[in-house]
Protein backbone atom coordinates (compact mmCIF):
# COMPACT_ATOMS: atom_id res chain seq x y z
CA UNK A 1 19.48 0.73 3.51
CA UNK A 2 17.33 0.92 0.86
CA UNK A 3 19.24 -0.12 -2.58
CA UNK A 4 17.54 -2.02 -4.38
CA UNK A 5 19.77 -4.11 -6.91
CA UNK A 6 22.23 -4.46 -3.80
CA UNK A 7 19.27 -6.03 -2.07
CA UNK A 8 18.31 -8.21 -5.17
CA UNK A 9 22.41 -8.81 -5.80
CA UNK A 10 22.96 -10.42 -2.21
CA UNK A 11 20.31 -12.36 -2.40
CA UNK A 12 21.63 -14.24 -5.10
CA UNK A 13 24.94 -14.08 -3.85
CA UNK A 14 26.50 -17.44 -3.70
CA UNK A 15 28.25 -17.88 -0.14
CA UNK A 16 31.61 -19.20 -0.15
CA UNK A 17 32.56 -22.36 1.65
CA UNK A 18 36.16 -23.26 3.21
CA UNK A 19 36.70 -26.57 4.43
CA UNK A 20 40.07 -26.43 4.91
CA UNK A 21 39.68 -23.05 7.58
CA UNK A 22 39.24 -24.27 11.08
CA UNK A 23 36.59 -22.32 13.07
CA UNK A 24 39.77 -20.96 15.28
CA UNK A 25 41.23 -19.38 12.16
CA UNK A 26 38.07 -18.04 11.05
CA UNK A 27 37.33 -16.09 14.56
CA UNK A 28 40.96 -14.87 14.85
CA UNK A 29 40.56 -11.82 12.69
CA UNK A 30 37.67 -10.79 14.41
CA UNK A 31 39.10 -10.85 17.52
CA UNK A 32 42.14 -9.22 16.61
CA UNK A 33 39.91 -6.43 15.04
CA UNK A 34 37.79 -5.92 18.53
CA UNK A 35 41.09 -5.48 20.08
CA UNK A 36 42.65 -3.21 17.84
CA UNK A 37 39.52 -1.04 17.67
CA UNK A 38 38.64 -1.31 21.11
CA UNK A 39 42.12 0.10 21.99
CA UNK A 40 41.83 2.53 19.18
CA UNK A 41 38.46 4.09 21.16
CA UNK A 42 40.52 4.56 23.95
CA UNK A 43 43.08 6.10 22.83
CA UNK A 44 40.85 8.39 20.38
CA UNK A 45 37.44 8.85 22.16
CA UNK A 46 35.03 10.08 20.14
CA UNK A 47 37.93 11.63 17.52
CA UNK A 48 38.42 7.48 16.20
CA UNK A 49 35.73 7.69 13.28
CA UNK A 50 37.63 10.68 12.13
CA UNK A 51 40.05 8.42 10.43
CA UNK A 52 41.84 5.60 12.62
CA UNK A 53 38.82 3.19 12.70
CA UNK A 54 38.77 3.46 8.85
CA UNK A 55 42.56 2.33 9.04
CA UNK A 56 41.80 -0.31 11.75
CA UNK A 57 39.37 -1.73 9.60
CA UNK A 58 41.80 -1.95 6.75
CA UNK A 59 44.35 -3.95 9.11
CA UNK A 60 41.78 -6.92 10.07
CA UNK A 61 41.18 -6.80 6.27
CA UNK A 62 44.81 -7.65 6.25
CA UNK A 63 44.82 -9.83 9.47
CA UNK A 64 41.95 -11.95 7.66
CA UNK A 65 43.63 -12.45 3.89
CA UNK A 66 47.09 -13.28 6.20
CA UNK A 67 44.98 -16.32 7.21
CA UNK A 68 43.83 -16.56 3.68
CA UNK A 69 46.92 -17.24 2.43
CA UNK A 70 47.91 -19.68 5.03
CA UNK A 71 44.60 -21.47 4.00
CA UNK A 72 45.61 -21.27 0.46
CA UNK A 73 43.09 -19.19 -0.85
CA UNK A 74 44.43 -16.75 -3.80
CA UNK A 75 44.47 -13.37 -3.40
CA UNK A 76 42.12 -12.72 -6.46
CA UNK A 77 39.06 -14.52 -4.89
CA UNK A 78 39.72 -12.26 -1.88
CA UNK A 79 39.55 -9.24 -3.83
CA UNK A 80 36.89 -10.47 -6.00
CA UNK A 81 34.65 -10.52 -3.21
CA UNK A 82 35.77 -7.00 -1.99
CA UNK A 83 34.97 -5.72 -5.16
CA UNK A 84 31.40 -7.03 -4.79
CA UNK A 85 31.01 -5.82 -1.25
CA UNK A 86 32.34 -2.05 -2.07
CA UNK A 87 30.04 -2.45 -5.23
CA UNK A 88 27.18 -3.39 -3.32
CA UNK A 89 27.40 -0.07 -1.35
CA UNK A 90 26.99 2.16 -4.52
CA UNK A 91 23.26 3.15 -3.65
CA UNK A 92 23.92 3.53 0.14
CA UNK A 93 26.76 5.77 -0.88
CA UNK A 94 24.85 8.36 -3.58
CA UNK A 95 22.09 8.65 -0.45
CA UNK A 96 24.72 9.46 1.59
CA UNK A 97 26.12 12.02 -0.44
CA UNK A 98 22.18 13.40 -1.47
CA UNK A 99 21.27 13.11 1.95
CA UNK A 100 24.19 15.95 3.14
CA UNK A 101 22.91 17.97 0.02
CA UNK A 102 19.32 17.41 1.58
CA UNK A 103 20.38 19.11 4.95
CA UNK A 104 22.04 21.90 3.66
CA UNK A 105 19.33 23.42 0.79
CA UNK A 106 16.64 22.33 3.90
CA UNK A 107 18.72 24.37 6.37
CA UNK A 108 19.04 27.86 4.44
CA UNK A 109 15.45 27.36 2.92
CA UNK A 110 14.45 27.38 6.48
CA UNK A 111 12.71 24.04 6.45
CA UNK A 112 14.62 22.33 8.80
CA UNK A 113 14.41 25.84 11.26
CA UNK A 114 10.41 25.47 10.58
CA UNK A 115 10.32 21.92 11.63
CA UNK A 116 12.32 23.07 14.90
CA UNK A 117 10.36 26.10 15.43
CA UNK A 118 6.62 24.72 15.49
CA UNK A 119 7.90 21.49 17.44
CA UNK A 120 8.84 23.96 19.73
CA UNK A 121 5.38 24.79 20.32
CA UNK A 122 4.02 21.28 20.55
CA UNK A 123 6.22 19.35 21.63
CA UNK A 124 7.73 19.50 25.66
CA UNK A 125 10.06 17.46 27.59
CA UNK A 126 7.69 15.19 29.30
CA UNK A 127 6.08 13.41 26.04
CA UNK A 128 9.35 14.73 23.44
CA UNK A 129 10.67 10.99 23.15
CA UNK A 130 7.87 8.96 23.32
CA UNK A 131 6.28 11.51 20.43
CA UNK A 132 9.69 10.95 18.42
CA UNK A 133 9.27 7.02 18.81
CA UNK A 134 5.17 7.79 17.32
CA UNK A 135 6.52 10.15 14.90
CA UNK A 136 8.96 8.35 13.25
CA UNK A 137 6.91 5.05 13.34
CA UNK A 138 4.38 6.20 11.65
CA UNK A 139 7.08 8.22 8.63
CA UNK A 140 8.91 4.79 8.29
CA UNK A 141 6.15 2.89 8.14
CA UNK A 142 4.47 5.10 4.95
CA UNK A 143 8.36 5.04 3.26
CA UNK A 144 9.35 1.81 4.14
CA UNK A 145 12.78 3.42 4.74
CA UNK A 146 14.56 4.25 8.31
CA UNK A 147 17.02 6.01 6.13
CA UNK A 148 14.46 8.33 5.15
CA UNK A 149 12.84 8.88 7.91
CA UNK A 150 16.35 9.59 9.85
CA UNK A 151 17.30 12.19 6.92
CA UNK A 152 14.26 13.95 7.35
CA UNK A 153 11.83 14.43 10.47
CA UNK A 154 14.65 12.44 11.98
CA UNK A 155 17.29 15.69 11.91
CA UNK A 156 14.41 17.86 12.90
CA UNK A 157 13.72 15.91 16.19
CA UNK A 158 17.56 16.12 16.80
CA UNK A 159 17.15 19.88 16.59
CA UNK A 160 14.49 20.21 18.49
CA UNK A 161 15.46 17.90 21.32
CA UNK A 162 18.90 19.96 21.49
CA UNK A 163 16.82 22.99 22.14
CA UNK A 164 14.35 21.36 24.46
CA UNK A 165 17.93 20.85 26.84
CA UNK A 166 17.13 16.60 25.66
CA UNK A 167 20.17 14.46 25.62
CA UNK A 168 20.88 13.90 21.84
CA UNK A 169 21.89 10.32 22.55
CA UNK A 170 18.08 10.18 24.07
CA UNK A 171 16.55 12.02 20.93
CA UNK A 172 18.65 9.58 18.78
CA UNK A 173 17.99 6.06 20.45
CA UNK A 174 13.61 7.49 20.33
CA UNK A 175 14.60 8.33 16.59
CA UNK A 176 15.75 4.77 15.69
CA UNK A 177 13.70 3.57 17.44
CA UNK A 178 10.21 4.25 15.92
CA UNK A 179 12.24 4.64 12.43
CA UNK A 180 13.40 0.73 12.11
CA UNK A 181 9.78 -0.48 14.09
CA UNK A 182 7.91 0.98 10.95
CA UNK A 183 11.06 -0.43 9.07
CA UNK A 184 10.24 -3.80 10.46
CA UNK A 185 6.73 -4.09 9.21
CA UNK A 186 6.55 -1.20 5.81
CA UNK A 187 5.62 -3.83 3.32
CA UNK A 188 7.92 -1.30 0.92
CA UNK A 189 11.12 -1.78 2.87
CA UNK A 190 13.99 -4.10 1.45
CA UNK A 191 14.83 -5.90 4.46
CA UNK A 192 11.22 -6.91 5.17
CA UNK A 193 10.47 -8.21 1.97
CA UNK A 194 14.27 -9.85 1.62
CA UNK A 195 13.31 -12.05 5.15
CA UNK A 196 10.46 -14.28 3.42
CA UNK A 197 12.25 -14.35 0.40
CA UNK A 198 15.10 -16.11 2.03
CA UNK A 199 13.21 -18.18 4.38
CA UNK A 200 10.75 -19.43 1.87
CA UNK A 201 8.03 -17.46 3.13
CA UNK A 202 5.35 -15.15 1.80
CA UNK A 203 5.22 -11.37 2.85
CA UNK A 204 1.81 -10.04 4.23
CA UNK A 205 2.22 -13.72 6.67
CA UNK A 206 5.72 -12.96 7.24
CA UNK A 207 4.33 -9.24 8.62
CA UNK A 208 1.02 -10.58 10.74
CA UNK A 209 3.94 -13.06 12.08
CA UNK A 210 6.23 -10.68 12.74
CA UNK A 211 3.78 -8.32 15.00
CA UNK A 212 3.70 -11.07 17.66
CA UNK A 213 7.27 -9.94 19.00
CA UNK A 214 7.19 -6.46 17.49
CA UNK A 215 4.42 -5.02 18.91
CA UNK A 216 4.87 -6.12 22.52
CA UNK A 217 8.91 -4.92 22.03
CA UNK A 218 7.71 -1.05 20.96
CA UNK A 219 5.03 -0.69 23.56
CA UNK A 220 8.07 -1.68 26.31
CA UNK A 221 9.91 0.93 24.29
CA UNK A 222 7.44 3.55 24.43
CA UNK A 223 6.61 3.03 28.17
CA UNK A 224 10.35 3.51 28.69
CA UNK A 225 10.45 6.66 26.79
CA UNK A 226 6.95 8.01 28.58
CA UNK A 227 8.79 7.04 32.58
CA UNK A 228 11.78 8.87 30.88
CA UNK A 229 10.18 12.24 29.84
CA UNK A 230 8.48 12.23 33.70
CA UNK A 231 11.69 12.20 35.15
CA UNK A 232 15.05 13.36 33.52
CA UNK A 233 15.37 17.05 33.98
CA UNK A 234 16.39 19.59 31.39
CA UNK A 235 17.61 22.84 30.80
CA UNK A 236 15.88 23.84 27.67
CA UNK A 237 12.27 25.06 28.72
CA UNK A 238 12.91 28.16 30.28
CA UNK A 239 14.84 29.22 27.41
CA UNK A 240 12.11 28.37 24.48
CA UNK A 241 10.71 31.71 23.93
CA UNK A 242 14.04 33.12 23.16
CA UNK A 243 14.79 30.16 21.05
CA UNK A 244 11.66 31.49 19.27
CA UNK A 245 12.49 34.48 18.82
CA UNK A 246 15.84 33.60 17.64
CA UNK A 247 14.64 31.27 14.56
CA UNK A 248 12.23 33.74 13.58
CA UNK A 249 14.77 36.21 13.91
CA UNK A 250 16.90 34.66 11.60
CA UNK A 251 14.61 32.53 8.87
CA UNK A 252 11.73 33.73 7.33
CA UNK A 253 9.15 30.70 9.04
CA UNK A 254 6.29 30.00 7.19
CA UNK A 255 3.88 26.43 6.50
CA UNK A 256 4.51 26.67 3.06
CA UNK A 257 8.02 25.31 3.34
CA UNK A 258 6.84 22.03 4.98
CA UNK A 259 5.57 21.63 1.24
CA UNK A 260 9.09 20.49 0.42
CA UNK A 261 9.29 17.24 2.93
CA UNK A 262 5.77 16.04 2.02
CA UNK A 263 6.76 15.87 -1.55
CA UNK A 264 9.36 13.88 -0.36
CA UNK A 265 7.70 12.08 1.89
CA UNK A 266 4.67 11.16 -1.07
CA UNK A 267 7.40 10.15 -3.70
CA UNK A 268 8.64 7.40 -1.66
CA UNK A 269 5.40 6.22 -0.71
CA UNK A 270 4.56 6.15 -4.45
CA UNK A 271 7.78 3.94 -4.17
CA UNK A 272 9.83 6.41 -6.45
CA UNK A 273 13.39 5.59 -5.75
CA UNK A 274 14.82 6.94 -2.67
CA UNK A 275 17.84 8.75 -4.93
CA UNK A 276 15.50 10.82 -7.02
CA UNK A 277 13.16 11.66 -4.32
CA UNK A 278 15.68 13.29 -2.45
CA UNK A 279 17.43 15.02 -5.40
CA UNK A 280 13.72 16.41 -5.70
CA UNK A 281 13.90 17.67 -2.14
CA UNK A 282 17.03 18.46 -2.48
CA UNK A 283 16.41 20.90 -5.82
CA UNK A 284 13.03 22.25 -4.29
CA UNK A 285 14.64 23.16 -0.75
CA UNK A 286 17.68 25.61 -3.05
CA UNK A 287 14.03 26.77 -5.20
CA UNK A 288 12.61 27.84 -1.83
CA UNK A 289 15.74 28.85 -0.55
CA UNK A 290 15.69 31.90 -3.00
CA UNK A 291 12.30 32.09 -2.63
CA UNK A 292 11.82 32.03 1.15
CA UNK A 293 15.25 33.34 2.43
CA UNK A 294 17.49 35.36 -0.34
CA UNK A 295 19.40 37.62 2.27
CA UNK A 296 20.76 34.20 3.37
CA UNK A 297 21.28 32.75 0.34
CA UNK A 298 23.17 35.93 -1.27
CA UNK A 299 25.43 36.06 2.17
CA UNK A 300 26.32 32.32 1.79
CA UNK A 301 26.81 33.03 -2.36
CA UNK A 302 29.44 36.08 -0.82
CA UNK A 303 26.96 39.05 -1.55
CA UNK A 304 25.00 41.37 -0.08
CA UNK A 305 22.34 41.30 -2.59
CA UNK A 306 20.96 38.26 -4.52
CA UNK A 307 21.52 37.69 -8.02
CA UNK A 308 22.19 35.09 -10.48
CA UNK A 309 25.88 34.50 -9.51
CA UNK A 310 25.24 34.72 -5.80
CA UNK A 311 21.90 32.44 -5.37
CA UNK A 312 23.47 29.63 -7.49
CA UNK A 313 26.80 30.17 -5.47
CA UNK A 314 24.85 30.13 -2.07
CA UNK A 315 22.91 27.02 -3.28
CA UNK A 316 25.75 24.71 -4.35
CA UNK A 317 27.71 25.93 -1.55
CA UNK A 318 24.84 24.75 0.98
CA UNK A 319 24.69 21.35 -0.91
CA UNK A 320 28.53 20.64 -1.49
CA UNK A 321 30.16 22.42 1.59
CA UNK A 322 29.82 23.36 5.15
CA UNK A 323 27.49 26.37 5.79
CA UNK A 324 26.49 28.47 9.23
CA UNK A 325 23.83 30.57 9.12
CA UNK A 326 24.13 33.23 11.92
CA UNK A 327 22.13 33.43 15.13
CA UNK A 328 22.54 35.87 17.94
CA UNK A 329 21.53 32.70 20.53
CA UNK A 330 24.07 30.56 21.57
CA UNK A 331 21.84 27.54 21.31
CA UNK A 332 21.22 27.70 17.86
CA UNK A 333 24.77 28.16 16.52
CA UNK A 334 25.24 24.67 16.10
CA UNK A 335 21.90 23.73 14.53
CA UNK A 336 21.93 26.19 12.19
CA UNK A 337 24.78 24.20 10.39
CA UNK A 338 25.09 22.10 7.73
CA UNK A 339 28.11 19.91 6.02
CA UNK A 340 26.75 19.40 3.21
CA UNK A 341 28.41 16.52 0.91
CA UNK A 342 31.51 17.05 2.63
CA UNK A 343 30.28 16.31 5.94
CA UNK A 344 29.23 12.63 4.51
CA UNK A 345 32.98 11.60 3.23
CA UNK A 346 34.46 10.40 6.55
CA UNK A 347 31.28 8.33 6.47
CA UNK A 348 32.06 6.88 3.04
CA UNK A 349 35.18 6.15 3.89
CA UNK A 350 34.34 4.30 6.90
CA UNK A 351 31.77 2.01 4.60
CA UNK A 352 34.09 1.43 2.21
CA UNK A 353 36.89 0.05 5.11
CA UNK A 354 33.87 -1.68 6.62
CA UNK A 355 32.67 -3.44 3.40
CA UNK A 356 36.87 -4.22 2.50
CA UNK A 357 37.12 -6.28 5.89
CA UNK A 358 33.74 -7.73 5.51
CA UNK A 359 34.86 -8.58 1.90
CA UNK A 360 38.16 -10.54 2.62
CA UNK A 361 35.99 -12.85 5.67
CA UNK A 362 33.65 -13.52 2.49
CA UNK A 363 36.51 -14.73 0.19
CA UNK A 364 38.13 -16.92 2.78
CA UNK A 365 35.36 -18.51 3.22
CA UNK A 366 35.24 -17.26 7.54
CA UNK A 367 31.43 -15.93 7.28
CA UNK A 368 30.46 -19.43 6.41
CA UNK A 369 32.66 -20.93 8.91
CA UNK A 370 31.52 -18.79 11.79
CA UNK A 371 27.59 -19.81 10.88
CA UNK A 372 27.93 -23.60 10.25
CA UNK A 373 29.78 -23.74 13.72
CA UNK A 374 27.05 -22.28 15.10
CA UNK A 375 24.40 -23.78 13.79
CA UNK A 376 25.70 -27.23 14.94
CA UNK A 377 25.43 -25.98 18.11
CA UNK A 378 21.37 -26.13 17.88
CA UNK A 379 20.32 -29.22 19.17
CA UNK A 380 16.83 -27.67 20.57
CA UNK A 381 14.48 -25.34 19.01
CA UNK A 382 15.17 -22.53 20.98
CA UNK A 383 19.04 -23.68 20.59
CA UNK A 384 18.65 -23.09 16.64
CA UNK A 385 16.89 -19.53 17.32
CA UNK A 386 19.35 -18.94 19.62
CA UNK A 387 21.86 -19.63 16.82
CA UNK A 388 20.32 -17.91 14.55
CA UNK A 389 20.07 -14.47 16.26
CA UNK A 390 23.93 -15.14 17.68
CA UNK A 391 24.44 -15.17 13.25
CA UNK A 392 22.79 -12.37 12.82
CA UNK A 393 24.96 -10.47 15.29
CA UNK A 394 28.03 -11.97 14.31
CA UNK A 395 27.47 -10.56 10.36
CA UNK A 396 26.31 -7.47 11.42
CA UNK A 397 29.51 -7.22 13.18
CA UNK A 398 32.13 -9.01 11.16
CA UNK A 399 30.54 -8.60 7.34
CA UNK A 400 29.31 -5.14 8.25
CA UNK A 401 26.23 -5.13 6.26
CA UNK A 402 22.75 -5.93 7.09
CA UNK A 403 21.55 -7.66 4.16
CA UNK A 404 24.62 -10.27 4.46
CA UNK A 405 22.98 -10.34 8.22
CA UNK A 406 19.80 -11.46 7.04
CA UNK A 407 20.88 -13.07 3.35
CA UNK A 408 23.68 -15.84 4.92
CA UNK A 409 21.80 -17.09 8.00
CA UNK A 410 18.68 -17.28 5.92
CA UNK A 411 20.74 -19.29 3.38
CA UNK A 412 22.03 -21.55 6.00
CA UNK A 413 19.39 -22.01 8.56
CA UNK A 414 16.05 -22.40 6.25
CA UNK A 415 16.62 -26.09 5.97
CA UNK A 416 16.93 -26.38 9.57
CA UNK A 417 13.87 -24.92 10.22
CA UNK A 418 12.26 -26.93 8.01
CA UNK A 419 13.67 -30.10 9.19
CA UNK A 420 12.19 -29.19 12.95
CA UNK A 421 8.89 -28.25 11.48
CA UNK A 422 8.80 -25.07 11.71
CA UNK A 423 7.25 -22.57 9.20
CA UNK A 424 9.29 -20.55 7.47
CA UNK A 425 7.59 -17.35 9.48
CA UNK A 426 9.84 -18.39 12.30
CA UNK A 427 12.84 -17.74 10.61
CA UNK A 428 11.96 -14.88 8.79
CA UNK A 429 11.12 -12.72 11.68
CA UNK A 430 14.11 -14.06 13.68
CA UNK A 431 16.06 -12.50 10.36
CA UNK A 432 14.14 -9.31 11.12
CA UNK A 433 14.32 -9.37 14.70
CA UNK A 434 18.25 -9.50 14.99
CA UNK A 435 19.65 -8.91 11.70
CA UNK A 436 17.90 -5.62 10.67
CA UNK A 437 17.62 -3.58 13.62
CA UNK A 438 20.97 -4.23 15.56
CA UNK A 439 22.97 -3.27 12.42
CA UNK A 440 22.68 0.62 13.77
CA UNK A 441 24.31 -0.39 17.33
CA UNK A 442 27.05 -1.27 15.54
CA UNK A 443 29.34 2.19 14.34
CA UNK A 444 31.33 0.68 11.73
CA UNK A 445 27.99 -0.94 10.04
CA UNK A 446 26.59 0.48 7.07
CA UNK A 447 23.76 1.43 9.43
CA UNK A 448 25.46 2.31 12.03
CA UNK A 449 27.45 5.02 10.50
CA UNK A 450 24.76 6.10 8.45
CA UNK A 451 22.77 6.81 10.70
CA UNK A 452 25.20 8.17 13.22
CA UNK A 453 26.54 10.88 10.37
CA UNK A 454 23.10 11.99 9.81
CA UNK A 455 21.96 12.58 13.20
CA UNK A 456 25.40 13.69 14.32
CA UNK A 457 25.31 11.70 17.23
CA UNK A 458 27.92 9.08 17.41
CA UNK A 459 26.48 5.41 17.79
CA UNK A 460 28.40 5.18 21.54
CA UNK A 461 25.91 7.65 22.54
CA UNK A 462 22.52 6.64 21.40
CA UNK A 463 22.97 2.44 21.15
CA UNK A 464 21.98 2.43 25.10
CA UNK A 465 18.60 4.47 24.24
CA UNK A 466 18.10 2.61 20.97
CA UNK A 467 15.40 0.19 23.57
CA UNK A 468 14.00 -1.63 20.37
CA UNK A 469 16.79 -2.13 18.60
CA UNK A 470 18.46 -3.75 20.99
CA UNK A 471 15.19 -5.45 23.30
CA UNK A 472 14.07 -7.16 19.83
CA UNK A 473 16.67 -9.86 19.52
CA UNK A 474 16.11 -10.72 23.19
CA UNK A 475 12.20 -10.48 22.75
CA UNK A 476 12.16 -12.93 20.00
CA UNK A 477 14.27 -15.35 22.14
CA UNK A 478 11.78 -15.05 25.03
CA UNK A 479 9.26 -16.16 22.90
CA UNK A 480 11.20 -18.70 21.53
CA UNK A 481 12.59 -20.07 24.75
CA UNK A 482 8.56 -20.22 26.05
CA UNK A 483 7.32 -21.64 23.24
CA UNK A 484 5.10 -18.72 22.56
CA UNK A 485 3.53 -18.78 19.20
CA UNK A 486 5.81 -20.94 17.25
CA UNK A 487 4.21 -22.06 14.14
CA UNK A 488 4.29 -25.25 12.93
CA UNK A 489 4.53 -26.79 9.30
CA UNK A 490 1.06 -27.41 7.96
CA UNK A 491 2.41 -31.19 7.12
CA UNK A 492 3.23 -31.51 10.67
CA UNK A 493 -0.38 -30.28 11.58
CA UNK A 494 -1.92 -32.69 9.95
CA UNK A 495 0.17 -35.82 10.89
């Protein structure tokens, strides 16, 4: 999530202590809330983001202030920290809402039906994921932003791997995966510059350090992918040239409209913020909309002809609304659609429940709780990176939030660290290594249901093919529990 005065804002954020709230009371709302959303799943399926999670959400909120109360803790410092948390999400919410305008200008400019259409001809089943996991790498290591990178190339893989006959939880988990590896180790993402700054560490070391567990985790991941693409079968292949045929049937496919993502793609290198580079995409994808594709432009405007009325209809219809552009094959009637702004409020919503819940554990002082007991558990060094990574996982899932994952154990644990003598690398990349990445297996996450929304592929689907995201917490553990390239204080060098 790249925001950055949220990023800057938590990590000043002062975490509250309770010493009157028993570790018991501080776990009960969580459990209640795995209970009541676990039951919710199976009673909704898939259909439980449309709404009832959001409500679920609401009621642990409730569950948690409940033991608030009984802790004597006033109802204003609960909401005070809600307030914070929803404020907090401000920047993740505007990219939400640019992103949907993103996918529907780059839909009826064609640039999304481009992408789809020469990937076609390069990419094939047998190296389609293990190219996704390169591809996306390499974007989200030039942004610094898996966001980004899932917006963009990231929808166009989903398309393509949909028409290849892939398994969209497959083209998903290869997405996120390559997307948060260059994440990991962009020296212009938030979360890998937020690590250091909370263990005590330095950047460019806390990078170097951090390729010790990284690399060996994504090379796992890619050989996963490669034995994958050799042996699932699909149904897609037979059917390409038709597929063909069909998009350039439809769209009027040219280079010149992959213009519009490199722009993009150069602004947030040039570290413009994320918001205005993608109001730029968004703004030159409706520009080569008219340009590229007016018949489709005046039909989604309500004309037959394009003119003033109808292109600037057609273009904030694309960006605010729903919009289908037709297609005689069957296989393309779902990819050439877009939801526009719309298609981003259940999303919203679900942040918004997420960050209320995540709030309330704040103000009673729970988050704290839940970390202290664990790190008194750490009587070993692999005990206190065990703890750490089991914090990391527990914020992710209770505060919702990746930057609380990495700000509050980094917080609590640097003194630790430091009294073991152990550099500050250690803890830094542990951060990395289970705070930012496993925030996307988790659907009511920021991440999570970012990421799911813009992919369209619900986080139940992809979290068993998202191999890095999940292999990285246990990678850094293995290393840990080995002893493998633990680094040591300088002081304690020298004695």
């Amino acid at each position: 999530m790249e925001a950055k005065k949220a990023n800057k804002h938590r990590e000043n954020e002062k975490i509250i202590e309770n010493t009157e709230l028993s570790i018991w009371e501080a776990l009960l709302p969580v459990f209640i809330l795995v209970a009541m959303l676990a039951y919710n799943v199976f009673v909704f399926g898939d259909d439980a983001l449309g709404g009832s999670n959001q409500f679920i959400l609401l009621l642990g909120g409730a569950v948690a202030a409940i033991v608030g109360f009984v802790n004597k803790v006033s109802y204003k410092q609960m909401m005070a920290e809600v307030a914070e948390n929803v404020k907090s999400t401000t920047g993740a919410i505007l990219i939400l809402l640019m992103v949907g305008a993103l996918s529907g200008t780059w839909l009826i400019s064609g640039i999304i039906p481009s992408m789809i259409y020469y990937g076609l001809q390069i990419l094939n089943p047998t190296i389609f994921l293990a190219a996704c996991v390169i591809i996306c790498a390499v974007i989200s290591i030039a942004t610094g932003s898996s966001w980004t990178t899932s917006a963009t190339v990231g929808i166009a893989l989903i398309g393509i791997g949909d028409a290849l006959g892939m398994s969209l939880g497959m083209t998903a988990g290869a997405v996120l995966s390559g997307a948060y590896f260059g994440d990991k180790l962009s020296p212009l993402s938030d979360t890998t510059n937020l690590a250091p700054a909370m263990a005590g560490g330095e950047l460019f070391s806390h990078i170097k350090y951090m390729t010790i567990t990284t690399v060996p985790t994504i090379l796992i991941t890619l050989l996963v992918f490669i034995i994958l693409g050799f042996t699932i079968e699909t149904n897609g292949t037979a059917d390409t040239d038709a597929i063909l045929a069909s998009i350039d049937k439809s769209f009027n496919i040219t280079g010149w409209l992959f213009l519009v993502p490199v722009v993009v793609i150069f602004l947030i290198v040039k570290k413009a913020p994320p918001l205005l580079a993608l109001l730029i995409g968004t703004l030159l994808g409706g520009v080569f909309a008219i340009i590229f594709q007016p018949n489709i432009v005046a039909e989604i405007g309500g004309s037959t002809n394009l003119t003033l009325e109808s292109a600037y209809k057609g273009i904030l219809n694309a960006i605010t609304v729903k919009t289908t552009v037709a297609s005689e094959n069957a296989t393309l009637s779902e990819l050439f659609s877009a939801k526009g702004m719309t298609g981003m409020l259940g999303t919203i919503w679900l942040i918004i429940c997420a960050m209320v819940f995540g709030g309330v554990m704040d103000g009673i002082g729970a988050l704290s709780r839940i970390t202290k007991s664990l790190l008194s558990m750490a009587k070993t060094t692999f005990g206190l990176f065990l703890t750490t990574v089991g914090s990391c996982l527990a914020l992710n899932f209770t505060a919702s939030d990746q930057y609380l994952a990495i700000v509050v154990p980094g917080k609590m644990f640097s003194k630790a660290y430091k009294d073991r003598g152990l550099a500050p690398e250690n803890l830094s990349r542990t951060l990395e290594d289970s705070g930012t990445v496993t925030s996307v297996l988790i659907p009511w996450n920021t991440c999570g249901a970012y990421h799911s929304s813009v992919l369209g592929v619900s986080v139940l689907d992809y979290m068993w093919y998202a191999i890095f995201n999940y292999l990285s917490p246990i990678m850094t553990l293995i290393f840990a529990g080995f002893g493998i390239k633990i680094k040591q204080l300088a002081t304690r060098n020298a004695n």
